[in-house]
Protein backbone atom coordinates (compact mmCIF):
# COMPACT_ATOMS: atom_id res chain seq x y z
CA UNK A 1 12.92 4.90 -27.00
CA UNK A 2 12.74 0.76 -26.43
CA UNK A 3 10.91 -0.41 -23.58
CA UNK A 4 14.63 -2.06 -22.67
CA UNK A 5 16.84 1.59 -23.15
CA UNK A 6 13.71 3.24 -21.12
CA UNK A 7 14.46 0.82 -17.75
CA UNK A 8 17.93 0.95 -18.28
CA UNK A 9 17.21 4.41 -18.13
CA UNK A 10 15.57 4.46 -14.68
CA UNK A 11 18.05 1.68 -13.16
CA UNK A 12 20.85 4.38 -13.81
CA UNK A 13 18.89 6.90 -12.09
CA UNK A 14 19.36 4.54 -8.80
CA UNK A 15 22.50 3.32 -9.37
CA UNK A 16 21.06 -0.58 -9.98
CA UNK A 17 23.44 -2.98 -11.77
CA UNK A 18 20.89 -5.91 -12.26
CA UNK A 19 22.38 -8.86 -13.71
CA UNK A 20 19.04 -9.90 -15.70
CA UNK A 21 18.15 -7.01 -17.38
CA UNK A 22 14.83 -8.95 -18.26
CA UNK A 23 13.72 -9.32 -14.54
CA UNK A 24 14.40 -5.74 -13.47
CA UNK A 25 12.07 -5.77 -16.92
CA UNK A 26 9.42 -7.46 -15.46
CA UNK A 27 8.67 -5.46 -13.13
CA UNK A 28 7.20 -2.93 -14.88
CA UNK A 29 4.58 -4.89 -16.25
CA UNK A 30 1.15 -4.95 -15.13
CA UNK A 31 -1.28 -7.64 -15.96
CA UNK A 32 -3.48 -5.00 -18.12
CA UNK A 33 -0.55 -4.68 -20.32
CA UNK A 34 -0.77 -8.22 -21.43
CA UNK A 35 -4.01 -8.42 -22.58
CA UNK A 36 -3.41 -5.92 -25.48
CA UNK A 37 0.32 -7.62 -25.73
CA UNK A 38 -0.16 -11.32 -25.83
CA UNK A 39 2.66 -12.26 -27.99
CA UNK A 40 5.08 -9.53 -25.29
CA UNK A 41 7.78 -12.07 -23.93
CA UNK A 42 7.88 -11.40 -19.93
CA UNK A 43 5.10 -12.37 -17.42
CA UNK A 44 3.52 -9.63 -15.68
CA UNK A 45 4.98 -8.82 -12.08
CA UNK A 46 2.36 -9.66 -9.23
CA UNK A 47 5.00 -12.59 -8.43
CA UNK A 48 7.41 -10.66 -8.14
CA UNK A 49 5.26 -8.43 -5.73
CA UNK A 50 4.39 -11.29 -3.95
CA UNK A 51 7.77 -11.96 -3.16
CA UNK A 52 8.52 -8.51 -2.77
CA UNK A 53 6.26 -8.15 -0.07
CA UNK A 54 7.85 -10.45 2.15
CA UNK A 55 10.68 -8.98 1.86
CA UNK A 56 9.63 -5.52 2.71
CA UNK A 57 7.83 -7.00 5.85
CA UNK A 58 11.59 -9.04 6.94
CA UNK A 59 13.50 -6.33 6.66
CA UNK A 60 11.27 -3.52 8.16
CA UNK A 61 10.47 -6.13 10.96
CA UNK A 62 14.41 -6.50 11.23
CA UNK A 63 14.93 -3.09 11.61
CA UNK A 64 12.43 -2.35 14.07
CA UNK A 65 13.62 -5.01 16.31
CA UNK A 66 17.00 -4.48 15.84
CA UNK A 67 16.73 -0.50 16.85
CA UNK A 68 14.25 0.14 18.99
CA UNK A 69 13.02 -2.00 22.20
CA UNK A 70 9.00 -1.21 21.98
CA UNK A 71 6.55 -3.38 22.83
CA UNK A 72 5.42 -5.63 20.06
CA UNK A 73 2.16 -4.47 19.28
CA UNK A 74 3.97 -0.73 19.28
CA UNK A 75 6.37 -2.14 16.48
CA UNK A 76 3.82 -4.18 14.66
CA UNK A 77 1.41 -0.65 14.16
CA UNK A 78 4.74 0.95 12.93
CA UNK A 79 6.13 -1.47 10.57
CA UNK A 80 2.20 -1.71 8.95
CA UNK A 81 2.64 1.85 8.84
CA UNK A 82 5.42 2.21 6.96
CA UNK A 83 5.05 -0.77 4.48
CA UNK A 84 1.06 0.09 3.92
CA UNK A 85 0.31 1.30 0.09
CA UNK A 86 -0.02 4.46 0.59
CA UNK A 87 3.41 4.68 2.08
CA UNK A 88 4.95 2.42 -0.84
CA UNK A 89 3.12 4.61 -3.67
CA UNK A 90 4.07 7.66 -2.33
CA UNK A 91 7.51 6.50 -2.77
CA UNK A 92 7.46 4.96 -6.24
CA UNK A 93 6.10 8.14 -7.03
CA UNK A 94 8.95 9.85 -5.81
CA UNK A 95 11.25 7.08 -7.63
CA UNK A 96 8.91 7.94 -10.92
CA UNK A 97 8.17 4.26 -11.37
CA UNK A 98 5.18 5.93 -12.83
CA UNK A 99 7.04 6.66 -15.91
CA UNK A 100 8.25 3.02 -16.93
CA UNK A 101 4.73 1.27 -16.13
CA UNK A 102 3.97 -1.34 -18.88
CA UNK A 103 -0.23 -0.65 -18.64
CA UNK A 104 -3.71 -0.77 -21.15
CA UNK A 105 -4.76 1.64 -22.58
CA UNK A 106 -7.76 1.29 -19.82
CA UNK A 107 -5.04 1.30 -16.85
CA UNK A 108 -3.24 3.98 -18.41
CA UNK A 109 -5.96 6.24 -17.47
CA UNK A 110 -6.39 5.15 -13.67
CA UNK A 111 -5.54 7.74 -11.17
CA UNK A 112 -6.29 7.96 -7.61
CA UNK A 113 -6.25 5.01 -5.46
CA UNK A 114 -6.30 2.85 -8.91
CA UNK A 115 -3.14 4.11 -10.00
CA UNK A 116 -2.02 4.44 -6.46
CA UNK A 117 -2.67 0.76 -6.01
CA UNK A 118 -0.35 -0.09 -8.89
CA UNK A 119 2.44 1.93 -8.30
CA UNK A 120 2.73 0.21 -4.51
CA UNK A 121 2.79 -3.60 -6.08
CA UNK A 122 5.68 -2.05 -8.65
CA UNK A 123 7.47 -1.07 -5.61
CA UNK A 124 7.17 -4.33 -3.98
CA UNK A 125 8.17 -6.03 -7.50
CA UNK A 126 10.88 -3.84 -7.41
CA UNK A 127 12.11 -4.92 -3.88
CA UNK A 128 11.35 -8.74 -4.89
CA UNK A 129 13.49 -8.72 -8.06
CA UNK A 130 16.24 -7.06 -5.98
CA UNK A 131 15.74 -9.85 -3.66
CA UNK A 132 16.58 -12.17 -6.43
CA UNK A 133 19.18 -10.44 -8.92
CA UNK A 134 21.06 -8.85 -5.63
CA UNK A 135 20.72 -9.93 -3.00
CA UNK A 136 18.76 -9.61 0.55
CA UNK A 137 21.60 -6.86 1.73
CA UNK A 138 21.43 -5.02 -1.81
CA UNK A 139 17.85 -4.83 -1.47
CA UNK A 140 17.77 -4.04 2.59
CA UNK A 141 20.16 -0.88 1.90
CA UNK A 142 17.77 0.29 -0.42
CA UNK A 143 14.83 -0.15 1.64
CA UNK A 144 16.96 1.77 4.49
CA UNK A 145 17.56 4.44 2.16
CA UNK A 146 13.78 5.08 0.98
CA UNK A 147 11.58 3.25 3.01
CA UNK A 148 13.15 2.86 6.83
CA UNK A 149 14.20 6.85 7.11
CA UNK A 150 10.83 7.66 7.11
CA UNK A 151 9.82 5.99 10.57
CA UNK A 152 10.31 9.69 12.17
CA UNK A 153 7.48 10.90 9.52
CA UNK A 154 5.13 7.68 10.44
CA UNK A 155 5.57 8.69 13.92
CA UNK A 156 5.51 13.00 13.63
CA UNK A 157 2.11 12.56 12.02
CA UNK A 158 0.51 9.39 13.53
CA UNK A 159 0.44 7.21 10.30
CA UNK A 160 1.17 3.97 12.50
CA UNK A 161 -1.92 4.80 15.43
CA UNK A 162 -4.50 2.06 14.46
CA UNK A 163 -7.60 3.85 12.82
CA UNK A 164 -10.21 1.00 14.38
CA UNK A 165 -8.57 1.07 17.74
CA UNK A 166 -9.01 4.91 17.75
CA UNK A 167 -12.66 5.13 16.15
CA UNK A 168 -13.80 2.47 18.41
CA UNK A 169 -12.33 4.28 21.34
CA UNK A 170 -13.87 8.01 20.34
CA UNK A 171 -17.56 5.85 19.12
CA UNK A 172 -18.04 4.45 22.94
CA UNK A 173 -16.88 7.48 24.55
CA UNK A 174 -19.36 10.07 22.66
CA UNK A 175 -21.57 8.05 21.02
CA UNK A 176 -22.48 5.06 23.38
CA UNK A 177 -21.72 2.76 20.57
CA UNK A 178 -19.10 0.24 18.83
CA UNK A 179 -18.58 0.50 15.69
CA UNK A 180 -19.42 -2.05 13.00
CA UNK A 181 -17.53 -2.75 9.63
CA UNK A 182 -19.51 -4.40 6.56
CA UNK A 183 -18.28 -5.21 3.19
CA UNK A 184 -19.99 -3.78 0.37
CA UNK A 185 -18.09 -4.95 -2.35
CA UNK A 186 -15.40 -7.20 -3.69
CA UNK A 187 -14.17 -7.67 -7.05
CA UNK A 188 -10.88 -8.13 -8.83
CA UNK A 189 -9.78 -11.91 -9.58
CA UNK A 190 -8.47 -14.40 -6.21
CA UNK A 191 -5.09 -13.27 -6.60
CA UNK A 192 -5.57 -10.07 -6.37
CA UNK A 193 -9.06 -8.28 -4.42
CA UNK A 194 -10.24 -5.37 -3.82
CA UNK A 195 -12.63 -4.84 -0.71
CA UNK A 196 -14.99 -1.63 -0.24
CA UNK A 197 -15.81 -1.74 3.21
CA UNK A 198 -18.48 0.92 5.08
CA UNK A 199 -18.41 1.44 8.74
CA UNK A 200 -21.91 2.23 10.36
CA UNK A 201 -22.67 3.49 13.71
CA UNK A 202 -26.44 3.04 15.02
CA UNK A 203 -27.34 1.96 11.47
CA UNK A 204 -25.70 4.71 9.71
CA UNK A 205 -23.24 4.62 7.38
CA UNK A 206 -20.25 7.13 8.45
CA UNK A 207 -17.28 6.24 5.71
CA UNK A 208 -16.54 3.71 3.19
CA UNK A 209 -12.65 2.33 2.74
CA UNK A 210 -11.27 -0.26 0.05
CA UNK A 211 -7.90 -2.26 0.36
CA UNK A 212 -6.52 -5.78 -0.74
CA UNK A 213 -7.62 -7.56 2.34
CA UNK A 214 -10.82 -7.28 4.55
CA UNK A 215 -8.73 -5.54 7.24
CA UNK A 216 -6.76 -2.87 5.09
CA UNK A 217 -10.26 -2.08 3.98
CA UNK A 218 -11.20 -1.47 7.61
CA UNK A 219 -8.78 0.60 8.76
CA UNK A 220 -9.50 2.73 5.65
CA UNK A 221 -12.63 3.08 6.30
CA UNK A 222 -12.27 4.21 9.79
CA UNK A 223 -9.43 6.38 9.13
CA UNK A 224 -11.93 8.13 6.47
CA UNK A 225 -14.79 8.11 9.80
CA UNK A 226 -12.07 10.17 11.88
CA UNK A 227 -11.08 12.61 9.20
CA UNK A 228 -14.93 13.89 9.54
CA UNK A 229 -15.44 12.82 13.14
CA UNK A 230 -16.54 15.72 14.22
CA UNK A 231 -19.59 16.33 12.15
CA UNK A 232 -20.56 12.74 12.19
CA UNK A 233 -20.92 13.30 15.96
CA UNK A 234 -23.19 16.31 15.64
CA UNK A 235 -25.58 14.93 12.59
CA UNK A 236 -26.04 11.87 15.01
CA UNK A 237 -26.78 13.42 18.18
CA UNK A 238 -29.03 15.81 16.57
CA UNK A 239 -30.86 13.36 14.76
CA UNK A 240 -30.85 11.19 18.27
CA UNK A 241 -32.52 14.47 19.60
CA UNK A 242 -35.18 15.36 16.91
């Protein structure tokens, strides 16, 4: 089937009527796929994530204000909580964006957070060229639909607690110690980098996180550190007692 009868395909699965058939297109294609398809006729999509994510951040910001009367740093841990990447990949996952990706041969072949990473910018392209083709109250009912229902999950499970805040907090208490957060590596052009960050305590290295930004990479990191907390705790004291 044509790449064009294939997202036709998934835009009648959701009930999209896009009036550029060639933007809803776009979105689909990654930068990868370019490289082995230089003469393919649409740009790849990180502007249209780029706008995308703005969008998500507006209306999720709109909705939390609008419906609940939290303090703002309360709201501000939710929203990041719901618009984070794992959030938006699980969800393009369940919209099988994964099935319509324009990749390499090399990206084809990416799974875990590589692939994870991916299918979140699709999702914000997604949102971004619904922005455009219909319309900010097209594409806040769909984010209401598949993104803003899920604040009750965030909150059930303690997806929007901050990880640094937390570690910090547990580190002082029963350790005697604040955490510290170095970067370990970057890579990935300007536009687009990805930061491995490791979080040490008394010299030692407890977890290692990666994100787009310094700070995603952080919080990774330390929500890796509390996943294992526990034994972290007793390899250091017992090495502080030997």
């Amino acid at each position: 089937m044509k790449i064009e009868a294939r997202i036709q395909q998934f835009a009648d699965s959701l009930d999209l009527k896009f009036n550029d058939p060639l933007l809803l297109q776009q979105v689909f294609v990654h930068r990868s796929y370019l490289n082995e398809h230089r003469s393919f006729p649409l740009p790849h999509n990180e502007r249209l994530e780029f706008l995308g994510d703005a969008v998500l951040e507006l209306v999720a910001t709109e909705f939390l204000y609008l419906n609940h009367d939290n303090p703002e740093g309360e709201l501000t841990n939710w929203r990041s909580a719901l618009v984070r990447g794992e959030m938006l990949a699980k969800i393009a996952n369940e919209l099988n964006l994964n099935d319509y990706l324009l990749l390499s041969k090399g990206e084809q072949r990416s799974e875990g957070k590589a692939r994870q990473l991916i299918l979140a910018n699709a999702f914000e392209a997604l949102i971004g060229a619904m922005y455009l083709d219909l319309g900010y109250e097209r594409a806040k009912e769909f984010l209401t639909t598949h993104l803003l229902r899920r604040l009750d999950e965030v909150l059930e499970q303690g997806l929007h607690i901050d990880a640094k805040s937390d570690l910090q907090e547990k580190s002082q208490e029963q350790l005697g110690s604040t955490p510290s957060y170095t970067i370990l590596q970057s890579s990935g052009p300007d536009h687009d980098r990805e930061f491995t960050v490791g979080v040490y305590v008394h010299d030692e290295l407890l977890a290692e996180g990666a994100g787009k930004s310094k700070q995603k990479a952080e919080q990774s990191a330390a929500t890796a550190a509390l996943k294992v907390w526990e034994s972290i705790v007793e390899r250091l004291q017992n090495k502080g007692a030997a």
